[in-house]
Structures are given as structure tokens and as C-alpha cells.
Protein backbone atom coordinates (compact mmCIF):
# COMPACT_ATOMS: atom_id res chain seq x y z
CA UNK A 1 -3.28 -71.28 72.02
CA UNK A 2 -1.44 -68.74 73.76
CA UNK A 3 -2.05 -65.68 71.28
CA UNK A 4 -6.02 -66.96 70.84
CA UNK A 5 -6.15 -66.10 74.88
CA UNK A 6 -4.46 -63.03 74.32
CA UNK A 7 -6.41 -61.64 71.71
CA UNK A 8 -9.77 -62.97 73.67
CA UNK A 9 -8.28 -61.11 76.83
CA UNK A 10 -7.41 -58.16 75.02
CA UNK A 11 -11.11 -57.74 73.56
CA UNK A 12 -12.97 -59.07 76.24
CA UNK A 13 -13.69 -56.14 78.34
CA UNK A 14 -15.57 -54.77 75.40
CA UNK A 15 -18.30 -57.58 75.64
CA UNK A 16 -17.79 -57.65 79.18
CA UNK A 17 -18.82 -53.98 79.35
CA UNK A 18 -22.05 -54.17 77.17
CA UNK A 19 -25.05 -52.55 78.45
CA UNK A 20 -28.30 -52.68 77.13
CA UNK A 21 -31.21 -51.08 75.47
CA UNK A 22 -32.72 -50.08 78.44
CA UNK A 23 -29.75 -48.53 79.60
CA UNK A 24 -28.88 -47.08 76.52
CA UNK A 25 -25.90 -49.22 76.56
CA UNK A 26 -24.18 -46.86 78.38
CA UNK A 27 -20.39 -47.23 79.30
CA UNK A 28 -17.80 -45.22 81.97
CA UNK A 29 -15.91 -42.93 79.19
CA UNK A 30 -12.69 -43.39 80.98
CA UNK A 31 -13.25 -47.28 80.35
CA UNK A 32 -14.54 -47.03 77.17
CA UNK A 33 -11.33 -45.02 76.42
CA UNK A 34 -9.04 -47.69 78.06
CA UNK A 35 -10.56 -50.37 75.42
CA UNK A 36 -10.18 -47.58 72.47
CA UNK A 37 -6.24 -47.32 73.21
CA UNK A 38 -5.76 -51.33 73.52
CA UNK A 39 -7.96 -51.66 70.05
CA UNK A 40 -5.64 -49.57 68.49
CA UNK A 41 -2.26 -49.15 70.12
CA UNK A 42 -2.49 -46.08 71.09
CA UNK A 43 -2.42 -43.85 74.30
CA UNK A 44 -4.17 -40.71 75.21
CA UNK A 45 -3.66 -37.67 77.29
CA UNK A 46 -6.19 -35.58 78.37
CA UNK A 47 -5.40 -31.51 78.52
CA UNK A 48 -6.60 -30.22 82.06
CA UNK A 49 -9.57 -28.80 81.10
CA UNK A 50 -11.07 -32.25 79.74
CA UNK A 51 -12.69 -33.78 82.84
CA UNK A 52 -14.04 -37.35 81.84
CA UNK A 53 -14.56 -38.26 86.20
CA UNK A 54 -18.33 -39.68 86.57
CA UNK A 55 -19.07 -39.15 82.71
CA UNK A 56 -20.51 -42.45 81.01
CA UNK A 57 -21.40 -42.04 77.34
CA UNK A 58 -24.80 -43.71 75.78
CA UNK A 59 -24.21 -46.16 73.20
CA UNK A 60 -20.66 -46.22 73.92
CA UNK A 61 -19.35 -49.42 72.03
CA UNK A 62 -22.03 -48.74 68.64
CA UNK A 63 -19.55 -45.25 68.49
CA UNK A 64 -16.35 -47.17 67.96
CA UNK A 65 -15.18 -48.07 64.19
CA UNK A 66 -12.92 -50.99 64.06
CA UNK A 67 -11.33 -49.62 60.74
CA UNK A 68 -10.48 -46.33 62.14
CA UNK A 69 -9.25 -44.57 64.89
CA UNK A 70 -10.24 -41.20 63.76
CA UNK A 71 -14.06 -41.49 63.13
CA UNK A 72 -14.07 -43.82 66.77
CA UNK A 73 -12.13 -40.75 68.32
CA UNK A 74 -14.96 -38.26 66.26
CA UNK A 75 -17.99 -39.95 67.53
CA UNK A 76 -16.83 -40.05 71.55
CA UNK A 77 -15.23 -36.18 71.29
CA UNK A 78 -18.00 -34.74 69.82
CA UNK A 79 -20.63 -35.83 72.20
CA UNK A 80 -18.78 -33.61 74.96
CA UNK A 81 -17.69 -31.26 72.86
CA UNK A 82 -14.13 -32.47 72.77
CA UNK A 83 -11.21 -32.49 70.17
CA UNK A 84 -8.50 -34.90 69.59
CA UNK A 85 -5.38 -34.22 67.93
CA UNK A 86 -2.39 -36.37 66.73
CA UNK A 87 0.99 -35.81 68.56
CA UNK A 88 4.35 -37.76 68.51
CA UNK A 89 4.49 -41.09 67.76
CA UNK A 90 1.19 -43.09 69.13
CA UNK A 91 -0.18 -40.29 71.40
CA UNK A 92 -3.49 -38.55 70.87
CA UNK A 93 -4.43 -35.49 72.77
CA UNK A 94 -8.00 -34.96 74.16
CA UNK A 95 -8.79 -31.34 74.42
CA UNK A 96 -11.92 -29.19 74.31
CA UNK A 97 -13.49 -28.13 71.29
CA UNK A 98 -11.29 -24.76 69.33
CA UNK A 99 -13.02 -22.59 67.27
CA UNK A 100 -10.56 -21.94 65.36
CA UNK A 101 -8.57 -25.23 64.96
CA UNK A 102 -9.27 -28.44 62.27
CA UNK A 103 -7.74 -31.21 61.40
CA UNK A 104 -5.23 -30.93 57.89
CA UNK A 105 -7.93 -33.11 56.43
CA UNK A 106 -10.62 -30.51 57.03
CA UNK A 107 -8.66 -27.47 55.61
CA UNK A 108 -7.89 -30.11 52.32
CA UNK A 109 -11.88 -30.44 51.90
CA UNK A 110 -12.61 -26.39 52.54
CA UNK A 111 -9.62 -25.68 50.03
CA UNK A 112 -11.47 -28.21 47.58
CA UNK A 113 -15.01 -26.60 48.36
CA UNK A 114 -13.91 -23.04 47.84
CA UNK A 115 -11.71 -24.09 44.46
CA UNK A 116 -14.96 -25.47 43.16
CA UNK A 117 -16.62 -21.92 43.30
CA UNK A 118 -14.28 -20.20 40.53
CA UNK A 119 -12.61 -21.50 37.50
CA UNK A 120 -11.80 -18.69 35.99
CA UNK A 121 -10.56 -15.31 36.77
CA UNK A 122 -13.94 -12.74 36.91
CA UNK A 123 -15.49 -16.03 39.31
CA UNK A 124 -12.62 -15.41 41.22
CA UNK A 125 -12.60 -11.70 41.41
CA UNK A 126 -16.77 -11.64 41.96
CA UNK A 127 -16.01 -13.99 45.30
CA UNK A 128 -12.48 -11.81 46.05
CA UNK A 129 -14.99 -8.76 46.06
CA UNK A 130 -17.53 -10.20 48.40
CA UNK A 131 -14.63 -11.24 50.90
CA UNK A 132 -13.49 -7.92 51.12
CA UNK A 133 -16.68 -6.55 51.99
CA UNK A 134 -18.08 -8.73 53.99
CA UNK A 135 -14.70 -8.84 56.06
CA UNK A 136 -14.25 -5.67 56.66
CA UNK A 137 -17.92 -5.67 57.46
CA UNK A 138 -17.58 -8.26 60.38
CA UNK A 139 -14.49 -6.78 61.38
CA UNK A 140 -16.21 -3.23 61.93
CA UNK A 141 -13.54 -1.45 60.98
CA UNK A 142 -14.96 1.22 59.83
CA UNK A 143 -17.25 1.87 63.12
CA UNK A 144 -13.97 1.71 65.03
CA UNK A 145 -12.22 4.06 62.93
CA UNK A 146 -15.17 6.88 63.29
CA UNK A 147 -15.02 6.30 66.90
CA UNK A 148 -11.14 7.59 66.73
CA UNK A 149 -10.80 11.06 68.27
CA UNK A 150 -9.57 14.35 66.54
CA UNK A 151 -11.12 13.20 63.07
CA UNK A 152 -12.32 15.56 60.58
CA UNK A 153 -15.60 14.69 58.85
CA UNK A 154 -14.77 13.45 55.36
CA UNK A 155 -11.14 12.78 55.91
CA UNK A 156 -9.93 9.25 56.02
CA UNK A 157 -8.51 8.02 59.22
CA UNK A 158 -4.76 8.91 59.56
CA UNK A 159 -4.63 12.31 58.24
CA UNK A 160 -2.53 15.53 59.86
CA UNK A 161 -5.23 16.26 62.49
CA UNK A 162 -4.95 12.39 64.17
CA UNK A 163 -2.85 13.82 67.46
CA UNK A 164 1.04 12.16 66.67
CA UNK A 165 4.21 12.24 68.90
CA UNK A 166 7.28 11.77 67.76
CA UNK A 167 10.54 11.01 69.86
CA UNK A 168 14.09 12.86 68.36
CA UNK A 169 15.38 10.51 65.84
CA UNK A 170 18.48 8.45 66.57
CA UNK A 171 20.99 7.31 64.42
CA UNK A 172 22.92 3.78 63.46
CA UNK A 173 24.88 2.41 60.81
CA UNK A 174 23.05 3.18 57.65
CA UNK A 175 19.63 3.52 59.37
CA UNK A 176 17.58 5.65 62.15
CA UNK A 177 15.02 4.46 64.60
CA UNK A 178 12.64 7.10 65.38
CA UNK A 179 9.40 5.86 68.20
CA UNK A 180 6.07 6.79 67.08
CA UNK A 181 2.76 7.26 69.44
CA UNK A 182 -0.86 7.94 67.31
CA UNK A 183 -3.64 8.67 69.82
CA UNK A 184 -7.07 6.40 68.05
CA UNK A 185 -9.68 6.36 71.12
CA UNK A 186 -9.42 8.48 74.19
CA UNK A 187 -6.73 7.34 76.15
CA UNK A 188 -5.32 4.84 74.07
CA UNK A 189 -2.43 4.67 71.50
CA UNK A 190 -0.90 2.74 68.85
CA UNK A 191 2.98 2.79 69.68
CA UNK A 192 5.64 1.76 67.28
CA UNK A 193 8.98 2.70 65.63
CA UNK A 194 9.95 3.76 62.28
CA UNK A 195 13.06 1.96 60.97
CA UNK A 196 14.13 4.10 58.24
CA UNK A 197 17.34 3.93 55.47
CA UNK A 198 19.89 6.89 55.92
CA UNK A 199 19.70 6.93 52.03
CA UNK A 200 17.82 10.28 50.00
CA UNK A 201 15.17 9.46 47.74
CA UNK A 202 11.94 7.60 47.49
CA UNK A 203 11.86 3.95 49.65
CA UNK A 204 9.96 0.72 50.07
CA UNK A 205 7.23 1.12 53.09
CA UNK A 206 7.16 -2.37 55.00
CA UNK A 207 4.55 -1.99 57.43
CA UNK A 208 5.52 -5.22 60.10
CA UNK A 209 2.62 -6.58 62.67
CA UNK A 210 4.01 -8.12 65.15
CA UNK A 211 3.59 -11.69 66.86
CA UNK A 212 2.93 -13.03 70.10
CA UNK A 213 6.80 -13.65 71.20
CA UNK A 214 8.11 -11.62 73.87
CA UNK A 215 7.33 -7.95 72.96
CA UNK A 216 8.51 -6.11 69.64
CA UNK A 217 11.57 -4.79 71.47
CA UNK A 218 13.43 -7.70 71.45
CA UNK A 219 16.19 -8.50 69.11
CA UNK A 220 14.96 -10.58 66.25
CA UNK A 221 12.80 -7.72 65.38
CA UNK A 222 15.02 -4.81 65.69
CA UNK A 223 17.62 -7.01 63.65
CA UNK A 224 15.10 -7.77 60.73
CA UNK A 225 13.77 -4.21 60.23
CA UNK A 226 16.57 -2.49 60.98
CA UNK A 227 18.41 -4.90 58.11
CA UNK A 228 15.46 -3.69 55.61
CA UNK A 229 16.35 -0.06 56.82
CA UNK A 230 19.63 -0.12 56.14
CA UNK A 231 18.77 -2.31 52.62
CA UNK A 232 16.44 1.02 51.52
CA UNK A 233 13.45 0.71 52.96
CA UNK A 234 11.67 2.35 56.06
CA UNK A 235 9.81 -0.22 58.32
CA UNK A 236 7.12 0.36 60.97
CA UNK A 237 5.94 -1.78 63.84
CA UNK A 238 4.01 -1.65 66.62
CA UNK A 239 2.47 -3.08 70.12
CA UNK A 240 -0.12 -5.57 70.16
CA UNK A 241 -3.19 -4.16 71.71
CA UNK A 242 -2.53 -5.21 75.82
CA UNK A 243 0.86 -5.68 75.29
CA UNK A 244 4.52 -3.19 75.71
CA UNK A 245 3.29 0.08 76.38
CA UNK A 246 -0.39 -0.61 75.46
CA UNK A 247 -0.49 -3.22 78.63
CA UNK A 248 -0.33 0.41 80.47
CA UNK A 249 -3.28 1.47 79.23
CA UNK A 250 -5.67 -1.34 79.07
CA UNK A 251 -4.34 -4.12 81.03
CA UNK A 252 -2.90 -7.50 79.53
CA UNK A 253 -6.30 -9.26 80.02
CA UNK A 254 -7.77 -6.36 77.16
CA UNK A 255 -5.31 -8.53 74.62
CA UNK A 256 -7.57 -11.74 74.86
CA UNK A 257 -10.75 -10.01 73.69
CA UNK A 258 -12.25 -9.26 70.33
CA UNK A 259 -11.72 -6.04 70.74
CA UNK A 260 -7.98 -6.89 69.90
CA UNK A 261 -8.70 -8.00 66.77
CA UNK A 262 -10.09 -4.68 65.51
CA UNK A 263 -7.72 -2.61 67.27
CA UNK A 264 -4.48 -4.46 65.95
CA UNK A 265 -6.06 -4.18 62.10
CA UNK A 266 -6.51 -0.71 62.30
CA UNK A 267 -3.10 0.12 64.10
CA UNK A 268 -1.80 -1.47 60.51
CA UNK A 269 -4.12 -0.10 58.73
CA UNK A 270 -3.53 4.12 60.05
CA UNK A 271 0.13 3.46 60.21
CA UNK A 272 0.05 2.75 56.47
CA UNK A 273 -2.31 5.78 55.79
CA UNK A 274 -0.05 8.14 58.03
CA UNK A 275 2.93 7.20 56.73
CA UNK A 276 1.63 7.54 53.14
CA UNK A 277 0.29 10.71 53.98
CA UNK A 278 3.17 12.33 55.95
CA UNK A 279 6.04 11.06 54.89
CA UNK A 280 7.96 12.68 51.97
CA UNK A 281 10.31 9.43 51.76
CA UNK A 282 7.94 6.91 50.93
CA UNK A 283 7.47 5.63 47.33
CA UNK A 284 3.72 4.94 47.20
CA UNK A 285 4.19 1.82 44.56
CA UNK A 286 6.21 -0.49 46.93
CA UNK A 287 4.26 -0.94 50.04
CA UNK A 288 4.62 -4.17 51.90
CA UNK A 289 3.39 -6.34 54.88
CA UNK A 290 5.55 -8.87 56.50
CA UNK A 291 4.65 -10.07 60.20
CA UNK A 292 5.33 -14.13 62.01
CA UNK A 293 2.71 -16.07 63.38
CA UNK A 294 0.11 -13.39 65.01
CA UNK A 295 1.77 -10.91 62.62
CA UNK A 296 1.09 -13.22 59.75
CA UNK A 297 -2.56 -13.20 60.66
CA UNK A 298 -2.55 -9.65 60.62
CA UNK A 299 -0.18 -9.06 57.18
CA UNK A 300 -3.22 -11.21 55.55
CA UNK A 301 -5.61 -9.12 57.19
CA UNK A 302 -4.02 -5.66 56.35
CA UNK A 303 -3.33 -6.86 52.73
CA UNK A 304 -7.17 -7.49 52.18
CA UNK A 305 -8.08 -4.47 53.70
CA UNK A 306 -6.25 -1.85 51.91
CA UNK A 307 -5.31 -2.18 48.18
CA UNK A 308 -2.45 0.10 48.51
CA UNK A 309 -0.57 -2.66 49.80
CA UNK A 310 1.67 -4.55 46.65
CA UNK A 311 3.79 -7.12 48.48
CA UNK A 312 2.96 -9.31 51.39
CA UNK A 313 4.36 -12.09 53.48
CA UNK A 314 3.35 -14.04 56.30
CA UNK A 315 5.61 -15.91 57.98
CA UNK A 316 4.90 -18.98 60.08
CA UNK A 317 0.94 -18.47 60.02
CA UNK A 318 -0.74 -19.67 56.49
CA UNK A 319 -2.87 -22.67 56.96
CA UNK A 320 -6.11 -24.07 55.31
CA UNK A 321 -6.81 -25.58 59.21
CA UNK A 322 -6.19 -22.87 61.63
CA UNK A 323 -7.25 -19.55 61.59
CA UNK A 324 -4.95 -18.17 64.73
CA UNK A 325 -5.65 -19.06 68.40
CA UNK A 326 -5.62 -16.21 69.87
CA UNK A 327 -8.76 -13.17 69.71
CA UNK A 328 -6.92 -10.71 68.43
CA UNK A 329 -6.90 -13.05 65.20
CA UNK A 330 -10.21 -14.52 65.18
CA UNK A 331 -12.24 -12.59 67.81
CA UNK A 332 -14.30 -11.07 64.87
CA UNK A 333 -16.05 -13.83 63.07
CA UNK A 334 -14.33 -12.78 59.39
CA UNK A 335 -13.65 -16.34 58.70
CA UNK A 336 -17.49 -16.83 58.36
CA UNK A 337 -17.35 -14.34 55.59
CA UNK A 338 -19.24 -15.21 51.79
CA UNK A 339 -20.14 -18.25 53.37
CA UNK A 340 -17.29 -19.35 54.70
CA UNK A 341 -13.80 -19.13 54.30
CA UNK A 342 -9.92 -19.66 55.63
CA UNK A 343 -6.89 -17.75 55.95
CA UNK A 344 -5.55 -19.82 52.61
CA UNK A 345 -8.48 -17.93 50.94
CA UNK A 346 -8.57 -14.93 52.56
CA UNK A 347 -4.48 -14.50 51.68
CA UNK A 348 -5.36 -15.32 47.51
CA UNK A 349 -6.92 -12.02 47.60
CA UNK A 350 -3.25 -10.56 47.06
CA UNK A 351 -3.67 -12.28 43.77
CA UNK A 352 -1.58 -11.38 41.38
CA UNK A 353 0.82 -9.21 44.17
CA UNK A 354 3.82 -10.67 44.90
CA UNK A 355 3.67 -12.71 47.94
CA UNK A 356 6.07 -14.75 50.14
CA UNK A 357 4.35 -17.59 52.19
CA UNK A 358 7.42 -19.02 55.24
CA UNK A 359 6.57 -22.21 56.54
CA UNK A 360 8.01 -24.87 58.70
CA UNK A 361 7.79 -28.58 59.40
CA UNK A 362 7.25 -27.47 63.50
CA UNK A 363 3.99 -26.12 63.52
CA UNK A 364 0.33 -25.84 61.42
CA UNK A 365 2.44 -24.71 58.75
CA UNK A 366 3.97 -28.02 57.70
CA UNK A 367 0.82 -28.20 55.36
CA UNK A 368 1.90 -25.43 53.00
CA UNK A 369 3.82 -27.03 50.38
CA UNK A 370 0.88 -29.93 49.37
CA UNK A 371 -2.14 -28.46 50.69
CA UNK A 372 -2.13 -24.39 50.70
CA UNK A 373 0.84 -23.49 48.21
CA UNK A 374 -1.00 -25.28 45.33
CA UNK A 375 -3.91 -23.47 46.03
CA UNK A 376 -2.43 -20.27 45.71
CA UNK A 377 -0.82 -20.96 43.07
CA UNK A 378 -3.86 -21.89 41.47
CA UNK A 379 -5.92 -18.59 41.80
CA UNK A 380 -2.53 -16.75 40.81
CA UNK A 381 -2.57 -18.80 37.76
CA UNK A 382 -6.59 -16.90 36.87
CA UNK A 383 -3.71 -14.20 36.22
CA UNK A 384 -0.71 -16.01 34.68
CA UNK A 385 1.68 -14.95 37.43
CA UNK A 386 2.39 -18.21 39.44
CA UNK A 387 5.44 -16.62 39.41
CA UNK A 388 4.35 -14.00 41.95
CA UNK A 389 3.94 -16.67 44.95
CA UNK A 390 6.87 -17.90 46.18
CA UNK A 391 6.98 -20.71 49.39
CA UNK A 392 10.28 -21.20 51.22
CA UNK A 393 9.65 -24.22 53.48
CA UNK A 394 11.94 -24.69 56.35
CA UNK A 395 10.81 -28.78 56.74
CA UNK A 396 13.60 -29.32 59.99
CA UNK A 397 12.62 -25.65 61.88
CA UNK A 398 9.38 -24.47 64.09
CA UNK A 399 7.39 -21.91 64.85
CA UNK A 400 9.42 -18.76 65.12
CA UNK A 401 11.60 -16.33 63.33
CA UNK A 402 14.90 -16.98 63.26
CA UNK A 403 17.62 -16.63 60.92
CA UNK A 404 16.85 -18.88 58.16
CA UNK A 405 13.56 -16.83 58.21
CA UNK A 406 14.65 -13.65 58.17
CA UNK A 407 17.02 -14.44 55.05
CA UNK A 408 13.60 -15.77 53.62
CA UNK A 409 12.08 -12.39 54.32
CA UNK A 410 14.79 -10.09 52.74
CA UNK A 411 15.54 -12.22 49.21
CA UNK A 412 11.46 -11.24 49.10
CA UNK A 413 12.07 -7.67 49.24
CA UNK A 414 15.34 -7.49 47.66
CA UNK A 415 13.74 -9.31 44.91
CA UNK A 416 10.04 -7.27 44.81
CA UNK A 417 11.52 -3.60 45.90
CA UNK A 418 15.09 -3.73 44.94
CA UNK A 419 16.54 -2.97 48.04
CA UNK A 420 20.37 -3.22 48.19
CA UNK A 421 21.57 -6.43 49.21
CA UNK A 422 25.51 -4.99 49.76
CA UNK A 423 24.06 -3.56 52.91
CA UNK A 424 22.45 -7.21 54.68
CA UNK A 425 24.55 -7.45 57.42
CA UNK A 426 22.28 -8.60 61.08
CA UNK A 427 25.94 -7.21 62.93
CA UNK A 428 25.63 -3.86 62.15
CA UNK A 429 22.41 -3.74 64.12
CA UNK A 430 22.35 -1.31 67.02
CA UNK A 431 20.11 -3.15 69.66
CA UNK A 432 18.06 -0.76 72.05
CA UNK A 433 17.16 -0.81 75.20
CA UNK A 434 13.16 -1.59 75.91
CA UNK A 435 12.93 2.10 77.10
CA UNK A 436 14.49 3.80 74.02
CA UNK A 437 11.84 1.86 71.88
CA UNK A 438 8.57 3.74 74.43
CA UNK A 439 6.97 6.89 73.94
CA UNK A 440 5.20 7.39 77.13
CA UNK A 441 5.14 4.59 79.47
CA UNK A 442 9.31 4.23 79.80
């Protein structure tokens, strides 16, 4: 008798609540979400900017599936624009709606969708085409790089005449650091630093976006690309648009705008060009990308746009689900290109490159082995180099780039460019000051 009144008490505020026709059975959302997390054992927390006070939601109880949480939680979200999301254990966040955020689920069904449009290799290279075009298109590259000063007509942006400073170079054990400042609009700069090997002869270019962790002068960074320096390779990074030296120029707010997203791709994509162009050190056959989160967005970006590029890896960004939260990775609509696509998809276009995908069990990436690491595989297989794609999942790690990563990151290039693994040693790092790593703004 006792667990018949319990189960009528636990359900009775749903009958209880029932409105009618005439009201469009109408029902207080924060009630209706009181019943929803009895019904199912659950509990919710609503982000800040979710405000459910005075909202009451027509035809409230007819939304709510008794066989599952999800489409209940789909039906009551979407009316206000909302989102839920999964956390620890039995708690389910409530935020707003994300552009560029979906559920693992939904990146499983476009990764299905866009496998059914090739099954073969010229399907896949007719659609590869298209993506190129079309992102570059929405991206307007090409309209930003014709707006960059000191440009002779007919050259390609990054030539002699683009206005380039150069600190004195500095030397370390087995490598130099040398800062780097390219004027592109009036005003405003790229600013990086060239990591270079101390050894004569032709190297590896690894051109290296960076993320959104605390500035590219920090330690990780100067550690990993000054390890590929001293392993035979010359590296190049540089600011996020609004952020080191850049922030002096346009303000941090400038970073959360689409015009981010354009500037950051072309900083990659003139540093390649210059450095192909200028240098006498650089062996044109092994180019590579390698950048973490942000950076990842932008190594799959830079990789698509220019073909000179023959190794890539993103670390702690590829997923089916999420195409970067930030607008400096998805301020330009390109994931809307041919139709529709994802950063799974827009990566493939490496195909048959070598390429490196780092993942972790700690963040969006925890998909990669079963959901996006097939797929790759898949579209390198049009070529018969699965080989070429390599995953290294770190299941117990999260989102950032620590050791395990960075060892990750060098067997890649060992492996694709030969560099000398004798000479991988983090300790013989030098670690600069901020101000040594600025051109103008010190």
C-alpha cells in the first residue's frame, strides 16, 4: 500500500496541473520542470542566461515522452530556444541555444548523411572540390587578402614587398628563436616567432596556430616548438587576432567577432607563403600544421585552404558535433558550405596526407575513436592509405596540451618528416620572457 501512495504522490502533480483546451493547457515551466526531474530521476541546472521566472509553456504535459528523457527535454528547450546537455552523473544543463554545438548523436547522423554522398574516390574528390571553394568563398579570404597593404597587383599575398620586421635572432641549445611582425591592414600585424633548428640544410616547416590558453608565450608552447626546432624543423606561431600584442591594436573585444575568423586564417595562411617564399631553409615537400583546440580549428582550416600543406594535426578539437565556440572559429558561416558540413568533413580533405587526430576522454573529443576516426578512415581508404590517419586517444586526460600530447605531436613528425628524435629533450628548452617573444608592443 505504501509504494501505490508513493507512486500516486509522485505523479500526481502532473494531473493535478492539467489545464485545458481553452487554456491551451498551459503549465508554469519551472513546475513543469520539477515533475520532468521526479519522472525521471534527474536534476537540472539552469546556466544564468536561461531565465524560466513568469514563463508557462502551452501544451506543457502533451510535450513530455514517458520513454525518454531526451525528446521530453527537446520538445520544452526548443520552444524557448534552449539547449540541454548531459553532465556528471544525473545532471542536465539548461542553456541557450549554440550555434555551433550538437549533441554526439547529431554529429553520428551528419557523419552518416555526408558518407552517403560518395562511395568512391572521384564522388569524394567532386564534393572535396566544392568544399574548398565554397569555404574559402564564405570565409572571404581572398577579399581580405586584397585589402592587405603594400601588395603588388598580380603577386600572391606574402611576397618581398608585404612590409616585415624582424628582431636579431637569439640562440639556445640546438635551436634559435627569432620574433616576426608582417604588417596585413593598416595598422595591424600578425606577430609570431620562428623556432628554427641550428642544423644546415633543407627542414620541415610546421606552421602552429595557436589556442585559446593563456597567450602563445607561455611554456607549453615554447617547449613543443622549440623541441621540433631542435628535432630539424623550423616552427612558426603567432597571436590570435585581439590577443598578446594584437590586443594593442584592436582591443580584446575585436577577438569575439567574425572578423577573427578571417584574420587568424590568413595570418596562417601568409606565414606559410612568406616563409616559403623567403626562407632559403625550408624544404617545400614537408610542410605541416599542428595547433590545440582553437589551433586545431585553424590547422583544419589552413590545411583546406592551401594545398602546399602535406601533414596536419589537430589536437584536442576534431568533432562531428562541435564546430569551435568561439568566432574566430565559426564567425564565417563555412560550416554551411556544399550544403552542409562539419569539421570531421572539412578535416578528410587532407585525404590521403598524413594526419594526426589527439583526442581525449575530457572534452568533445571523447567521440573520436567510434564516431569521427572511422570516418576518416573511411574517405582515406577512397585512396588505400588508412595508414596515413593515425588517432592517439588520451581516454583519462582533458582538454589541453600537456605532455602526453606533445609526445603525440612529435612521434607524428618524427615519423612524417624524419626529424631526429636523439635531440627530444623538453629540458633543454630556453623559456623567454613575454617581452623577448614582442616585436612592438614590449
Amino acid at each position: 500500500m505504501k509504494k501505490f501512495l508513493f507512486f500516486l504522490c509522485a505523479f500526481l502533480p502532473l494531473v493535478a496541473g492539467a489545464q485545458t483546451f481553452e487554456t491551451r493547457y498551459e503549465r508554469s515551466v519551472n513546475d513543469l520542470m520539477k515533475d520532468v526531474a521526479r519522472r525521471f530521476g534527474v536534476k537540472f541546472k539552469f546556466d544564468s542566461n536561461v531565465d524560466t521566472v513568469g514563463k508557462r509553456l502551452p501544451y506543457a504535459d502533451f510535450r513530455i515522452r514517458p520513454y525518454s528523457l531526451e525528446m521530453t527535454l527537446d520538445n520544452i528547450c526548443k520552444y524557448y530556444d534552449w539547449n540541454w546537455w548531459k553532465q556528471s552523473g544525473n545532471l542536465y544543463k539548461i542553456k541557450l541555444y549554440e550555434y555551433p554545438r550538437r549533441h554526439e548523436q547529431e554529429g553520428k547522423m551528419m557523419l552518416d548523411y555526408l558518407s552517403s554522398l560518395y562511395n568512391n574516390k572521384a564522388q569524394w574528390e567532386a564534393r572535396r572540390d566544392s568544399l574548398r571553394r565554397e569555404v574559402r568563398q564564405r570565409l572571404e579570404l581572398d577579399a581580405f587578402l586584397d585589402s592587405c597593404v603594400m601588395k603588388t597587383a598580380g603577386k600572391p599575398a606574402g611576397t618581398k614587398e608585404r612590409p616585415v620586421i624582424l628582431s636579431k635572432v637569439r640562440k639556445h641549445d640546438g635551436y634559435t628563436t627569432q620574433n616576426i611582425c608582417i604588417e596585413l591592414t593598416p595598422g595591424q600585424h600578425l606577430f609570431g616567432t620562428i623556432y628554427a633548428s641550428l642544423k644546415k640544410g633543407k627542414h620541415a616547416l610546421i606552421v602552429c596556430p595557436d589556442g585559446h590558453w593563456p597567450y602563445r608565450y607561455r611554456k607549453d608552447e615554447q617547449q613543443r616548438l622549440g623541441t621540433l626546432a631542435r628535432m630539424g624543423a623550423v616552427c612558426v606561431d603567432f597571436d590570435l587576432y585581439g590577443w598578446g600584442e594584437s590586443e594593442k591594436e584592436v582591443g580584446a573585444e575585436a577577438h569575439h567577432t567574425s572578423r577573427a575568423h578571417v584574420y587568424q586564417a590568413a595570418c596562417g595562411y601568409i606565414l606559410l607563403d612568406w616563409m616559403l617564399k623567403n626562407r632559403k631553409d625550408i624544404d617545400p615537400e614537408h610542410v605541416g600544421v599542428m595547433g590545440g583546440s582553437g589551433g586545431g580549428t585553424h590547422t583544419v582550416l589552413l590545411s583546406l585552404l592551401d594545398e602546399r600543406v602535406t601533414a596536419s594535426a589537430p589536437v584536442v578539437h576534431l568533432a562531428s558535433h562541435f564546430d569551435g565556440g568561439c568566432p574566430c572559429e565559426s564567425g564565417k558561416p563555412v560550416q554551411l558550405a556544399a550544403g552542409g558540413t562539419c569539421e570531421a568533413e572539412l578535416a578528410a580533405i587532407m585525404a590521403p596526407k598524413p594526419m594526426l587526430i589527439v583526442s581525449d576522454g575530457g572534452d568533445w573529443t571523447s567521440s573520436v575513436p567510434t564516431l569521427e576516426f572511422p570516418y576518416l578512415q573511411r574517405i582515406y581508404g577512397f585512396y588505400d592509405a588508412k595508414d596515413k590517419v593515425r588517432n592517439v586517444h588520451l581516454p583519462n586526460e582533458r582538454h589541453d596540451f600537456r605532455e602526453n600530447k606533445r609526445n603525440a605531436v612529435y612521434n607524428f613528425f618524427i615519423d612524417v618528416f624524419g626529424l631526429d628524435r636523439s635531440m627530444l629533450d623538453e629540458s633543454k628548452i630556453e623559456i623567454e620572457p613575454d617581452e623577448a617573444l614582442k616585436s612592438l608592443y614590449k
